[in-house]
C-alpha atoms as a PDB file:
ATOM      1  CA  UNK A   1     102.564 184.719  72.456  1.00  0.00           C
ATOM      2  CA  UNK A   2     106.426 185.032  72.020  1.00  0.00           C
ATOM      3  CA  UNK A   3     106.958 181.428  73.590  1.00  0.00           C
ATOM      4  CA  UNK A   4     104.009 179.866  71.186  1.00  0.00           C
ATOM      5  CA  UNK A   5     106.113 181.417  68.354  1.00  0.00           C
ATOM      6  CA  UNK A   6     109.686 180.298  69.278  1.00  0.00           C
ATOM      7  CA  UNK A   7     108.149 177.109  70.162  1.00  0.00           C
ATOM      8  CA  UNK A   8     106.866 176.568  66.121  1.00  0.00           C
ATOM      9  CA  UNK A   9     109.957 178.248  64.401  1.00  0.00           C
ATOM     10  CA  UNK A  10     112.350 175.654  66.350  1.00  0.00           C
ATOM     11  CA  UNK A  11     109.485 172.860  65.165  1.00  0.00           C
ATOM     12  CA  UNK A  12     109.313 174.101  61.858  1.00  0.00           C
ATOM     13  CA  UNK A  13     113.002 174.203  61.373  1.00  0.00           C
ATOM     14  CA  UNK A  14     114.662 171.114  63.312  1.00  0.00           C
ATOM     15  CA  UNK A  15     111.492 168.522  62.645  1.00  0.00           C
ATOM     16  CA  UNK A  16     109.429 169.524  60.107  1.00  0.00           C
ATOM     17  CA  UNK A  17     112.602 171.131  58.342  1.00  0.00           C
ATOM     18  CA  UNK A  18     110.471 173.561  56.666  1.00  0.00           C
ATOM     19  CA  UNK A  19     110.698 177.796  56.142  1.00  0.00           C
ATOM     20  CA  UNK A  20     107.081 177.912  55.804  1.00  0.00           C
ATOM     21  CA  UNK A  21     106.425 177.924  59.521  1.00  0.00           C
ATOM     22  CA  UNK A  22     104.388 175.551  61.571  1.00  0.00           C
ATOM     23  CA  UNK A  23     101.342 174.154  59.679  1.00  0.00           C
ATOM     24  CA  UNK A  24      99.775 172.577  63.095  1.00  0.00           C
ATOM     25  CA  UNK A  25      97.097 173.525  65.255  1.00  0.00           C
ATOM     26  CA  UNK A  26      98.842 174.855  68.740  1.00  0.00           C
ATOM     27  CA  UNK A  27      96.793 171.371  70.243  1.00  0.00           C
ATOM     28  CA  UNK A  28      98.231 169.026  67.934  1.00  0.00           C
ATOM     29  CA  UNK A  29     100.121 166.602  69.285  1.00  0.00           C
ATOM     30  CA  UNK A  30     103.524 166.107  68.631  1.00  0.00           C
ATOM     31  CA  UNK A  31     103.918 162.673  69.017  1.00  0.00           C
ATOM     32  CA  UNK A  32     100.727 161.568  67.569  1.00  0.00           C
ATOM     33  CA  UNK A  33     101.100 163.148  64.397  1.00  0.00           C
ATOM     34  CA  UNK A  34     104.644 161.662  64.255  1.00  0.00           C
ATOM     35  CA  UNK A  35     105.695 165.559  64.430  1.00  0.00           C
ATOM     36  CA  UNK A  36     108.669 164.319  67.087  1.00  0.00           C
ATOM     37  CA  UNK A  37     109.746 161.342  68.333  1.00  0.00           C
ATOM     38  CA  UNK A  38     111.300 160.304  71.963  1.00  0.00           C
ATOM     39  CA  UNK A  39     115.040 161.828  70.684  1.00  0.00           C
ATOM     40  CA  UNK A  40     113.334 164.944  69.421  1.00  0.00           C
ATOM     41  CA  UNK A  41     111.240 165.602  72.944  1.00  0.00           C
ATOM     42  CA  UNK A  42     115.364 165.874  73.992  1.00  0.00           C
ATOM     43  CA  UNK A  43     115.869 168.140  71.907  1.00  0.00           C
ATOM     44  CA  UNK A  44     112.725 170.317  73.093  1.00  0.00           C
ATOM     45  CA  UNK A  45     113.830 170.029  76.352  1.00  0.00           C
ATOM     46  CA  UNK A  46     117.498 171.824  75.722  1.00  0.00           C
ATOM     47  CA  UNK A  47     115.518 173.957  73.180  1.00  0.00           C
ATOM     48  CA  UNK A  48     113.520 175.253  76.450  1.00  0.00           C
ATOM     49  CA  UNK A  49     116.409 175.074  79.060  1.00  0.00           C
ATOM     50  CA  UNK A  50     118.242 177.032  76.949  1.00  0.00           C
ATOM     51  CA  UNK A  51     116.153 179.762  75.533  1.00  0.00           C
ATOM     52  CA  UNK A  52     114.005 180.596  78.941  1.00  0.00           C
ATOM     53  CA  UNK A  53     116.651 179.534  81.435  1.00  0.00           C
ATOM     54  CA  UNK A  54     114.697 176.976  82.982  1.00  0.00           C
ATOM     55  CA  UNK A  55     115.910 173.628  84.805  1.00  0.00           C
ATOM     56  CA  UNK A  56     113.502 170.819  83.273  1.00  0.00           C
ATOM     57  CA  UNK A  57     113.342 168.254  86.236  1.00  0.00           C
ATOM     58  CA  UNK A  58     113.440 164.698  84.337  1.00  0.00           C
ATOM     59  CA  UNK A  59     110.061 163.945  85.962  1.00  0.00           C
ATOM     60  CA  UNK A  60     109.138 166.092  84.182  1.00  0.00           C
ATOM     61  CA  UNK A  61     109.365 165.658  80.758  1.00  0.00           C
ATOM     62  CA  UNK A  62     106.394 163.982  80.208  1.00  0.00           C
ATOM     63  CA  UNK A  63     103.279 164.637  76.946  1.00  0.00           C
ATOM     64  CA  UNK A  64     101.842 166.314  79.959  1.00  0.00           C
ATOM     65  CA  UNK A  65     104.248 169.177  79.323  1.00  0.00           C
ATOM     66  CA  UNK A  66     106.158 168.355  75.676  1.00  0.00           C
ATOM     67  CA  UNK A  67     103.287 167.014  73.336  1.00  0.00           C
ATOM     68  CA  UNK A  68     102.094 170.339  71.907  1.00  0.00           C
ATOM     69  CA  UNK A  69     102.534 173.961  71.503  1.00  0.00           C
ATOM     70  CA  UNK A  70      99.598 175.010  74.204  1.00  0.00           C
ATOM     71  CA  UNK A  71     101.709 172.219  76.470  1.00  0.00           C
ATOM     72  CA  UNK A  72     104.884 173.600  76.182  1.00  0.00           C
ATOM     73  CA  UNK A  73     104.499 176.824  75.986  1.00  0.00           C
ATOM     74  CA  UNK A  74     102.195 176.671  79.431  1.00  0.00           C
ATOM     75  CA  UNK A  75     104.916 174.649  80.823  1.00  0.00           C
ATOM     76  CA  UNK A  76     107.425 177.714  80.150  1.00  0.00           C
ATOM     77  CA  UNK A  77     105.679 179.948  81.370  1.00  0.00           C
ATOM     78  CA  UNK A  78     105.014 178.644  84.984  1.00  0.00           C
ATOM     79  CA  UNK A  79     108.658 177.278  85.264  1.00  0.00           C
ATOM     80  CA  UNK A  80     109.773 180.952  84.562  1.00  0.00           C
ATOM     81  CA  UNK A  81     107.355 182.129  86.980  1.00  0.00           C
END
């Protein structure tokens, strides 16, 4: 649940550049609802490499992994595993 959480404040803050946390269902996508565009998926992926320690292959940085909170978050947490 900690991941889900970082995942919104960092949303919250650098896109939606709000204090009232992330008003999104963890499903919604990013990119569909205009949440992030292709610049801000870089940013997610630094925002992940650097917080978990994790080497994001660039094959991998796809909406399979970086459109949502559920899809980022489960991407975490089998690249730290």
């Amino acid at each position: 649940m900690q991941i889900e959480n970082d995942i919104k404040e960092f949303i919250a803050k650098q896109f939606l550049f709000s204090d009232e946390g992330y008003p999104y269902e963890d499903d919604t996508s990013f990119l569909q609802e205009g949440i992030i565009d292709s610049l801000g998926v870089m940013e997610l992926v630094t925002f992940v490499q650097d917080t978990y320690r994790i080497k994001v292959d660039p094959a991998e940085v796809t909406p399979e992994h970086f459109d949502s909170v559920t899809k980022l978050s489960a991407f975490v947490k089998a690249k730290a595993t």
